[in-house]
C-alpha atoms as a PDB file:
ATOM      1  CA  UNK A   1      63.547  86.032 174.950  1.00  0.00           C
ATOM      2  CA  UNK A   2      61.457  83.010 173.152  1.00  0.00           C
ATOM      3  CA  UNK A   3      63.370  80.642 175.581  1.00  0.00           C
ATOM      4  CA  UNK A   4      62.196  82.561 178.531  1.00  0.00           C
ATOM      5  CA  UNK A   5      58.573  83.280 177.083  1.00  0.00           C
ATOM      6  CA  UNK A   6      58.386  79.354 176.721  1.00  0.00           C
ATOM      7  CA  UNK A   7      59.391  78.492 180.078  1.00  0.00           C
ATOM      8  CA  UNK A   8      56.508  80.912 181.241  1.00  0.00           C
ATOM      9  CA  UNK A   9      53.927  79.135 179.115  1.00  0.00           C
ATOM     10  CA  UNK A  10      55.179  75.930 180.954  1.00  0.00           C
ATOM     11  CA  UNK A  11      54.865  77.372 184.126  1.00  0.00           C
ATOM     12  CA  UNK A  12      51.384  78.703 183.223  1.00  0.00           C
ATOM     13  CA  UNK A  13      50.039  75.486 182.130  1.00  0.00           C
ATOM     14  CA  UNK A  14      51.394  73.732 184.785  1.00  0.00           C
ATOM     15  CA  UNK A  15      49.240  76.032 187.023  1.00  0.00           C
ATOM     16  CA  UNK A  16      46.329  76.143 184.817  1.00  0.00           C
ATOM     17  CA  UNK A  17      46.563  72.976 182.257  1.00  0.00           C
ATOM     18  CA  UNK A  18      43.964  72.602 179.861  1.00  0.00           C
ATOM     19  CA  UNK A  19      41.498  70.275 180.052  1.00  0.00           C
ATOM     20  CA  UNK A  20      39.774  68.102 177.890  1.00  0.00           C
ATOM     21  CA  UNK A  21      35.918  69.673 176.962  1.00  0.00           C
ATOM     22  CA  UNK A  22      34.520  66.377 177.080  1.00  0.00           C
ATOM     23  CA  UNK A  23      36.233  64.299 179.953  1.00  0.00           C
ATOM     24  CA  UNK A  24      37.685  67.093 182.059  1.00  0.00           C
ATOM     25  CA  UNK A  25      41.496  65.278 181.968  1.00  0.00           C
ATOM     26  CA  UNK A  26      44.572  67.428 181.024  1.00  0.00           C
ATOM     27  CA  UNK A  27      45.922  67.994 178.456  1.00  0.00           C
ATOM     28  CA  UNK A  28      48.883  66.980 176.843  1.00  0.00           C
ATOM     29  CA  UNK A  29      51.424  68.922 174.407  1.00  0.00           C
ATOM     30  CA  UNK A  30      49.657  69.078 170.779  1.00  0.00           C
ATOM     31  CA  UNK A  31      46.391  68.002 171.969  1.00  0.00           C
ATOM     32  CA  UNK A  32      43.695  70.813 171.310  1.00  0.00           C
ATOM     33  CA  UNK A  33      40.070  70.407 173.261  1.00  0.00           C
ATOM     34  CA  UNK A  34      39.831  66.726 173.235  1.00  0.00           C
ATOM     35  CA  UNK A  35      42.299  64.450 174.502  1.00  0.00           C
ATOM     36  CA  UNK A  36      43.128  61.739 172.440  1.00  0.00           C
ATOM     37  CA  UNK A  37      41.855  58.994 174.321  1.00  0.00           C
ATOM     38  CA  UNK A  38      38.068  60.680 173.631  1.00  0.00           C
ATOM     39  CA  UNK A  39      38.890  62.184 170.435  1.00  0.00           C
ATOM     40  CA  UNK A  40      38.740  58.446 169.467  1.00  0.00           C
ATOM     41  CA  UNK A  41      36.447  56.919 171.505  1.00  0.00           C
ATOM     42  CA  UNK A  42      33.879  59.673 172.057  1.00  0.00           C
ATOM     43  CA  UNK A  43      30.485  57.476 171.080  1.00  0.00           C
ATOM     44  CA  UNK A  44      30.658  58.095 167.411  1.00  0.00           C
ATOM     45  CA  UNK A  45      27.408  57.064 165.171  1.00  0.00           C
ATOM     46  CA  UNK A  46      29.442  56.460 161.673  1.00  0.00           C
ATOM     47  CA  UNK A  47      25.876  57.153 160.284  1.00  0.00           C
ATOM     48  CA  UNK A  48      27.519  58.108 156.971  1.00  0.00           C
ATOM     49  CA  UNK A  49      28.236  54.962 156.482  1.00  0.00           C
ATOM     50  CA  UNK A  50      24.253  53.617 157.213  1.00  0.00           C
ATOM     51  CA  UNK A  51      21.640  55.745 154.703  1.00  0.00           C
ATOM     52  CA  UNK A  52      19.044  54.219 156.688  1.00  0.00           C
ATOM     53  CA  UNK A  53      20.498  55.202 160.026  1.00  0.00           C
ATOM     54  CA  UNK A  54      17.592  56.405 163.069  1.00  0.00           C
ATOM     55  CA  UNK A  55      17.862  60.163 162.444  1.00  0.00           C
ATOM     56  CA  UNK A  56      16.909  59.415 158.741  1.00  0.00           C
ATOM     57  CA  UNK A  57      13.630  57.398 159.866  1.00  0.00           C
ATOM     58  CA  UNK A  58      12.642  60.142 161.867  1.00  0.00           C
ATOM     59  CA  UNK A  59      11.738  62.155 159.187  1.00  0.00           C
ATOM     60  CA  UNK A  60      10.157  59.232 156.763  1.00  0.00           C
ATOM     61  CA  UNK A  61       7.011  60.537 155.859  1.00  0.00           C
ATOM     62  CA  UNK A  62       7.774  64.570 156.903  1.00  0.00           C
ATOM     63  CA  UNK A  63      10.531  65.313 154.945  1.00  0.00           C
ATOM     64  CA  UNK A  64      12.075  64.458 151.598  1.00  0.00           C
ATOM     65  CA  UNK A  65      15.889  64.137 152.205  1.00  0.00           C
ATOM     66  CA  UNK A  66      18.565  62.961 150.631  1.00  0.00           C
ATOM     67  CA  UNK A  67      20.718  62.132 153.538  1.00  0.00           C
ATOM     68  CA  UNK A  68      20.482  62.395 157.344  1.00  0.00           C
ATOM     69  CA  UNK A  69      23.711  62.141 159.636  1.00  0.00           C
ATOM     70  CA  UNK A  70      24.650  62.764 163.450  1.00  0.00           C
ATOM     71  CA  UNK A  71      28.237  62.812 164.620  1.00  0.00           C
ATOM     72  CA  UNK A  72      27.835  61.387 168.344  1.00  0.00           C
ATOM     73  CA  UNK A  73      25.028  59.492 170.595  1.00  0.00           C
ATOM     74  CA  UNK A  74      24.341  61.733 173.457  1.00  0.00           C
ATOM     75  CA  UNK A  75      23.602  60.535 176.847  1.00  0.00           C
ATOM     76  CA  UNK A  76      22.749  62.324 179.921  1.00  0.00           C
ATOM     77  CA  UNK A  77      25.811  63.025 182.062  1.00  0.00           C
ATOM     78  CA  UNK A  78      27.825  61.275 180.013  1.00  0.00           C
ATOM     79  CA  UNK A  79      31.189  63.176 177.730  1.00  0.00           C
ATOM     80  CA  UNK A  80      29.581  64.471 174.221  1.00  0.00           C
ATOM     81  CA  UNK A  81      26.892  66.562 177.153  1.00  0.00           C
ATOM     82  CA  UNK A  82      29.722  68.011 178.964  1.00  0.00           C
ATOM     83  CA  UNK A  83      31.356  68.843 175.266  1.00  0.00           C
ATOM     84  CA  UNK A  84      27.593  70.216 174.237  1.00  0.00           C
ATOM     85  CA  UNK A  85      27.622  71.946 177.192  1.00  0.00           C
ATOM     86  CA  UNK A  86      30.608  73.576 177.530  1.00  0.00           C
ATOM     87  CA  UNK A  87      29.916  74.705 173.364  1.00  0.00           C
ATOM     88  CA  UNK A  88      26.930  76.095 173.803  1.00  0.00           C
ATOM     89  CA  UNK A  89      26.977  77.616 177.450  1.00  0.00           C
ATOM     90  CA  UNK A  90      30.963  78.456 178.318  1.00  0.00           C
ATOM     91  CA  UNK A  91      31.773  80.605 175.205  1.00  0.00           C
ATOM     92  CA  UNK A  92      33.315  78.284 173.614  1.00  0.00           C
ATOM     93  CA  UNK A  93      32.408  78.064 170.438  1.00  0.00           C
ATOM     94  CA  UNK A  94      36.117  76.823 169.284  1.00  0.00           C
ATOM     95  CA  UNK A  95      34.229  73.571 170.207  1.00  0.00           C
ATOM     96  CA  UNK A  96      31.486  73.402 167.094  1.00  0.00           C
ATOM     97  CA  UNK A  97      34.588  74.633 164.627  1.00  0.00           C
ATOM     98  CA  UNK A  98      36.577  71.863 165.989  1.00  0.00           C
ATOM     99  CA  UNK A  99      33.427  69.098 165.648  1.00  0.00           C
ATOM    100  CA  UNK A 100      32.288  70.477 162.254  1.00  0.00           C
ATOM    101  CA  UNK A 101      35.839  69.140 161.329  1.00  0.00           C
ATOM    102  CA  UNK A 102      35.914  66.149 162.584  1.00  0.00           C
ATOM    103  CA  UNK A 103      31.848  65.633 161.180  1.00  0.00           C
ATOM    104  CA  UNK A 104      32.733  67.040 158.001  1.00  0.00           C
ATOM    105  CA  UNK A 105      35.879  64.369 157.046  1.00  0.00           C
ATOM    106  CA  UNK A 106      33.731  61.515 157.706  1.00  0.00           C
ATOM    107  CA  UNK A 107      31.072  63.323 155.307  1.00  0.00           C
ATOM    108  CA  UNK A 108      33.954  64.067 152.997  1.00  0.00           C
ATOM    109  CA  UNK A 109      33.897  59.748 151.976  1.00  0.00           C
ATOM    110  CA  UNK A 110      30.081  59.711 151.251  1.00  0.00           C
ATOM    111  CA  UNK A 111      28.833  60.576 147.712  1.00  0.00           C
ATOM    112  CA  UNK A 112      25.480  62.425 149.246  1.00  0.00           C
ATOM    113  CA  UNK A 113      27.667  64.956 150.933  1.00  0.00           C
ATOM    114  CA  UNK A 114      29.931  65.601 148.630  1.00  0.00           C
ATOM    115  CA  UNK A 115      27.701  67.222 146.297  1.00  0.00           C
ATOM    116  CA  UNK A 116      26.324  69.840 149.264  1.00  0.00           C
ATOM    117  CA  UNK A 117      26.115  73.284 147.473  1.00  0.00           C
ATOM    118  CA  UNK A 118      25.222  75.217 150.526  1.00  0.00           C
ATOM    119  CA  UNK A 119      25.167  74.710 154.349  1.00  0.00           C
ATOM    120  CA  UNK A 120      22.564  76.314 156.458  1.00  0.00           C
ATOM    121  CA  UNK A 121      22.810  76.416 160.143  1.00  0.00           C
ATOM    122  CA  UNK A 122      19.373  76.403 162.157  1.00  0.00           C
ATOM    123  CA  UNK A 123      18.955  80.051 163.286  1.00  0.00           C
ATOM    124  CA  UNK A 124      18.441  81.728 166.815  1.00  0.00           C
ATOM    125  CA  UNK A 125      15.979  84.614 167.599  1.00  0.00           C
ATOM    126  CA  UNK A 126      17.982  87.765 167.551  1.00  0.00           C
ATOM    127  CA  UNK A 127      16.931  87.979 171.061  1.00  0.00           C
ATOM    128  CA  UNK A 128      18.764  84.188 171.845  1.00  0.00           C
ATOM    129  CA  UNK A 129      21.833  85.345 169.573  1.00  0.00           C
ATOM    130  CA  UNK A 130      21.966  88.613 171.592  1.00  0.00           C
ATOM    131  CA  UNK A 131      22.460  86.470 174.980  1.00  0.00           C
ATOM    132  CA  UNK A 132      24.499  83.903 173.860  1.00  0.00           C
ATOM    133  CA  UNK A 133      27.178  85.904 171.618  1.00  0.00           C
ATOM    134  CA  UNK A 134      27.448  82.897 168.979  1.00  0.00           C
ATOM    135  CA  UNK A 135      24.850  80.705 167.052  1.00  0.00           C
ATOM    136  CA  UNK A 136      26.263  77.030 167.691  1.00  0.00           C
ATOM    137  CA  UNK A 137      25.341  75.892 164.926  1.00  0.00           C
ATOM    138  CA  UNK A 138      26.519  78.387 162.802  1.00  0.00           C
ATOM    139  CA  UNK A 139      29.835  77.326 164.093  1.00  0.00           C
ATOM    140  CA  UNK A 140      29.290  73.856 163.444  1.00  0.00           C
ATOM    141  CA  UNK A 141      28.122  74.723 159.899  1.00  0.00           C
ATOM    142  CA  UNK A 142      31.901  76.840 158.973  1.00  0.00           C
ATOM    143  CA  UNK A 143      33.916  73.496 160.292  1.00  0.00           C
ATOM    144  CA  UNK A 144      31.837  71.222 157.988  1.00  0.00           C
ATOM    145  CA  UNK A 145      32.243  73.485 154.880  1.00  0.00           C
ATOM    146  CA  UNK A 146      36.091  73.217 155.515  1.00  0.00           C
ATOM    147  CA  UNK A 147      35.942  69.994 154.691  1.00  0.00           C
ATOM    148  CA  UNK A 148      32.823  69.941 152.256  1.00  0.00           C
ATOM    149  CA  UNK A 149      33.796  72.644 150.162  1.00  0.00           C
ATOM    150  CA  UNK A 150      30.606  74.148 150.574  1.00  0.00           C
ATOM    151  CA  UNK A 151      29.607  77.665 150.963  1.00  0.00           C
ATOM    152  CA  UNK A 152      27.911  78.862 154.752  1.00  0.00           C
ATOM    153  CA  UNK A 153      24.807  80.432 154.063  1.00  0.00           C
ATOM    154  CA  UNK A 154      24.298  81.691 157.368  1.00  0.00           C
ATOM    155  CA  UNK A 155      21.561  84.474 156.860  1.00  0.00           C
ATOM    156  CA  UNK A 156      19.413  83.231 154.349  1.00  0.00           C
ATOM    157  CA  UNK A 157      17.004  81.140 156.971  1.00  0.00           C
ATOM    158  CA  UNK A 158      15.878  83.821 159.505  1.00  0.00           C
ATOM    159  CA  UNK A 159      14.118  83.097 162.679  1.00  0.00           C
ATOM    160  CA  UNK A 160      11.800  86.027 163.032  1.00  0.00           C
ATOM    161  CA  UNK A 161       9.623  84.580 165.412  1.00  0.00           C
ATOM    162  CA  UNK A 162      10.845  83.860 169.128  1.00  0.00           C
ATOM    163  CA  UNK A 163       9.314  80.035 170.532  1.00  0.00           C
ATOM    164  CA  UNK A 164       8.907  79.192 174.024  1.00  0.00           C
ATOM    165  CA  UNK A 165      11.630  76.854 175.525  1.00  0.00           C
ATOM    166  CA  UNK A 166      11.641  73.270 173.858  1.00  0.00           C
ATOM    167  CA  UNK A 167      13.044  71.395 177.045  1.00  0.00           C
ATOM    168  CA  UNK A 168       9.836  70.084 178.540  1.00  0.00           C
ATOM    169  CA  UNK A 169       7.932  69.689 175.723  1.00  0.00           C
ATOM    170  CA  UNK A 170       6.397  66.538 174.368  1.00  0.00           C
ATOM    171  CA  UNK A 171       6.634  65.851 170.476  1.00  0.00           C
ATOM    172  CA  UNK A 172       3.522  67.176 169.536  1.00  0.00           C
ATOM    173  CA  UNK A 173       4.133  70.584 171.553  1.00  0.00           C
ATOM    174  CA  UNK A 174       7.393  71.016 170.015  1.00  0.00           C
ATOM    175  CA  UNK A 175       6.270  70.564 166.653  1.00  0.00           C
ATOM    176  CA  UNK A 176       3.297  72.732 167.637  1.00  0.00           C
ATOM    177  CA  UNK A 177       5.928  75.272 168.397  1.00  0.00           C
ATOM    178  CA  UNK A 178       7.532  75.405 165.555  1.00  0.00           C
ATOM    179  CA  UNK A 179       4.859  76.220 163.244  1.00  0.00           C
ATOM    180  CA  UNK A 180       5.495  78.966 160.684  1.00  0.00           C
ATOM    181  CA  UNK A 181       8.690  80.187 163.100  1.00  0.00           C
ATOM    182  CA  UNK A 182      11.346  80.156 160.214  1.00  0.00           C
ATOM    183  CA  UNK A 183      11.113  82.163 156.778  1.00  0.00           C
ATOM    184  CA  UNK A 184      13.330  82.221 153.589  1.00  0.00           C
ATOM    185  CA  UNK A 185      14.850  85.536 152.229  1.00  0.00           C
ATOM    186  CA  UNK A 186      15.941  84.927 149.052  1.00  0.00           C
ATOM    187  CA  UNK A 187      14.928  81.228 147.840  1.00  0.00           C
ATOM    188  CA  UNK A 188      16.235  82.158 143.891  1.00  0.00           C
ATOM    189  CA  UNK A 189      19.905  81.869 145.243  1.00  0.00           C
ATOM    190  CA  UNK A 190      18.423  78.366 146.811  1.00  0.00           C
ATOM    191  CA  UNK A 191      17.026  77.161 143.497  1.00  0.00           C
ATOM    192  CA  UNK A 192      18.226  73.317 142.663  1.00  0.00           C
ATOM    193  CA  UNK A 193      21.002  73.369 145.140  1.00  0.00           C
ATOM    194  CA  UNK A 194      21.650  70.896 147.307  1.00  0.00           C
ATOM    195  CA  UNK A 195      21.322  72.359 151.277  1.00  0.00           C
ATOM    196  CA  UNK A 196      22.741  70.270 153.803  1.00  0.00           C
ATOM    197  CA  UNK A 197      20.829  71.958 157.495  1.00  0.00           C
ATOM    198  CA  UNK A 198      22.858  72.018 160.024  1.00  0.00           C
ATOM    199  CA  UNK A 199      21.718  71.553 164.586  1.00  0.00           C
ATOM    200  CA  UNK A 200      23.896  70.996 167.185  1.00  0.00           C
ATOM    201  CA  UNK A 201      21.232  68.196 168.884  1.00  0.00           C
ATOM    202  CA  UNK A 202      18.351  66.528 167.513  1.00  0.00           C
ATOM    203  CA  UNK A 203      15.799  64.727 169.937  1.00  0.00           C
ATOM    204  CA  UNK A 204      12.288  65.239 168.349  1.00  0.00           C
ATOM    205  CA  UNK A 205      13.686  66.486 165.407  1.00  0.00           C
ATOM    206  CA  UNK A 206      10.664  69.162 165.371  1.00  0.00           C
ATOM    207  CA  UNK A 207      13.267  71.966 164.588  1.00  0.00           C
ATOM    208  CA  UNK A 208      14.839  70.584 161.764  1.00  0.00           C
ATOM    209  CA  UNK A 209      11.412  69.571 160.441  1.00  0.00           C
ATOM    210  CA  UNK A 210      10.217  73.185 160.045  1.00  0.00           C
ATOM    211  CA  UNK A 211      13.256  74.158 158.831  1.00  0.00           C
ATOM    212  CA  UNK A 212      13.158  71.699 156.374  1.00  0.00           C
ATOM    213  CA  UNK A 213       9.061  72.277 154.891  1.00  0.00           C
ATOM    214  CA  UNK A 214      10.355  76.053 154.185  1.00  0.00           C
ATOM    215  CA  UNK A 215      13.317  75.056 152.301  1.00  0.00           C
ATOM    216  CA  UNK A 216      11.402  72.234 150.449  1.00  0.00           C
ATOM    217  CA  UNK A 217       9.334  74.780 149.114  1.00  0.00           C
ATOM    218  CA  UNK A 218      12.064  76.406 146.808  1.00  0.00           C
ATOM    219  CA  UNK A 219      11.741  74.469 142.969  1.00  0.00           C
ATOM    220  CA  UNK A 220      14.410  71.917 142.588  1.00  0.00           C
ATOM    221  CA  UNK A 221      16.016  72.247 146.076  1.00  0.00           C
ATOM    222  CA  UNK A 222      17.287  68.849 147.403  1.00  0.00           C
ATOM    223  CA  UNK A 223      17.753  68.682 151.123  1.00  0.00           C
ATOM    224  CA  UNK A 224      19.735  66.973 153.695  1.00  0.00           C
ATOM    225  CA  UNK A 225      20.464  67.047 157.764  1.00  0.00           C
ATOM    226  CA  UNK A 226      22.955  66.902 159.732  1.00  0.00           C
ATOM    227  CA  UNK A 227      23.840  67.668 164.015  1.00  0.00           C
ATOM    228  CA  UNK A 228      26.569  66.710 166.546  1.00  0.00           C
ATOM    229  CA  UNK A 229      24.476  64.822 168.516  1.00  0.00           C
ATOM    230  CA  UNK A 230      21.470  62.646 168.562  1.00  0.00           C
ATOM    231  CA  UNK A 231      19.620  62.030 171.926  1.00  0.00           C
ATOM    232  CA  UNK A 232      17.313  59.019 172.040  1.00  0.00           C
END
């Protein structure tokens, strides 16, 4: 019976193969969502290994952090969009569990991260979360604490406040947007840990930035960023 029920899971993906999320290619026996070919050669920042990497001078000045880190460069049309794409839009959130992974063992080898208490994902509106099924970045967040040994606090930063979309916005618009969006529940379970905030993409960074000002109001809390992808 498991001889037969193999052949027909041949047969099956030889009909239907799995593909790659990022280039689209099949794939092969043992591979799971990324070939291997992009699992290593996906466009990979190693901005754990540079503390004064871009996404950490975008907040110079704005935020106090003690480390700032993005998993891939993202580029319009190119693989880490189709990847982004397919995890945010195609119900695939296997995708950010799979990434937060991968993210989190390169964190794994850099002091800062490895003394992360807490990981918060950026919320949705319960209106967004209500579409979508899935916050991506919560899904990001539970991959990274796999390998951070760090607890998800997933409902602690609440969005109460639905925003306009950020897609056409200019800097200064998005941050206008953001204003006062994002609240704290309970900042006494918050008090002198270290938070590592969690996106899937950063461009302005406008998001993460009022994110950040409410947790930086809790005494003693010590604060650092991190996303799949950065898009210049």
């Amino acid at each position: 019976m498991k001889l037969r029920e193999s052949h027909l899971a041949d047969f099956v993906s030889l009909l239907f193969p799995d593909l790659c999320v990022a280039c689209g290619e099949s794939l092969m026996v043992n591979e799971h969502l990324l070939c291997t070919d992009c699992r290593f050669n996906l466009p990979y920042t190693n901005f754990h290994l540079q503390p004064d990497n871009i996404v950490a001078q975008q907040f110079w000045g704005k935020l106090k952090l003690e480390g700032a880190y993005t998993l891939f460069y993202f580029s319009k049309g190119g693989k880490v969009q189709n990847l982004m794409h397919r995890f945010k839009y195609n119900g695939m959130k296997e995708i950010g569990n799979l990434l937060g992974n991968i993210a989190g063992a390169q964190l794994a080898k850099n002091e800062i991260f490895k003394s992360v208490d807490y990981i918060i994902p950026v919320p949705l509106h319960k209106k967004r979360l209500r579409q979508r099924g899935y916050n991506q970045s919560a899904c990001f967040a539970e991959g990274l604490a796999q390998q951070l040994n760090a607890a998800v606090e997933e409902h602690n930063l609440v969005r109460p406040t639905a925003t306009e979309t950020q897609t056409h916005k200019s800097r200064f618009e998005r941050f206008e947007n953001m204003q006062e969006v994002f609240m704290v529940l309970n900042q006494t379970k918050l008090k002198n840990k270290h938070v590592l905030l969690v996106d899937d993409v950063i461009t302005t960074g406008s998001t993460l930035e009022a994110c950040g000002a409410q947790l930086l109001k809790i005494e003693g809390l010590k604060l650092s960023v991190a996303t799949i992808a950065y898009a210049e």
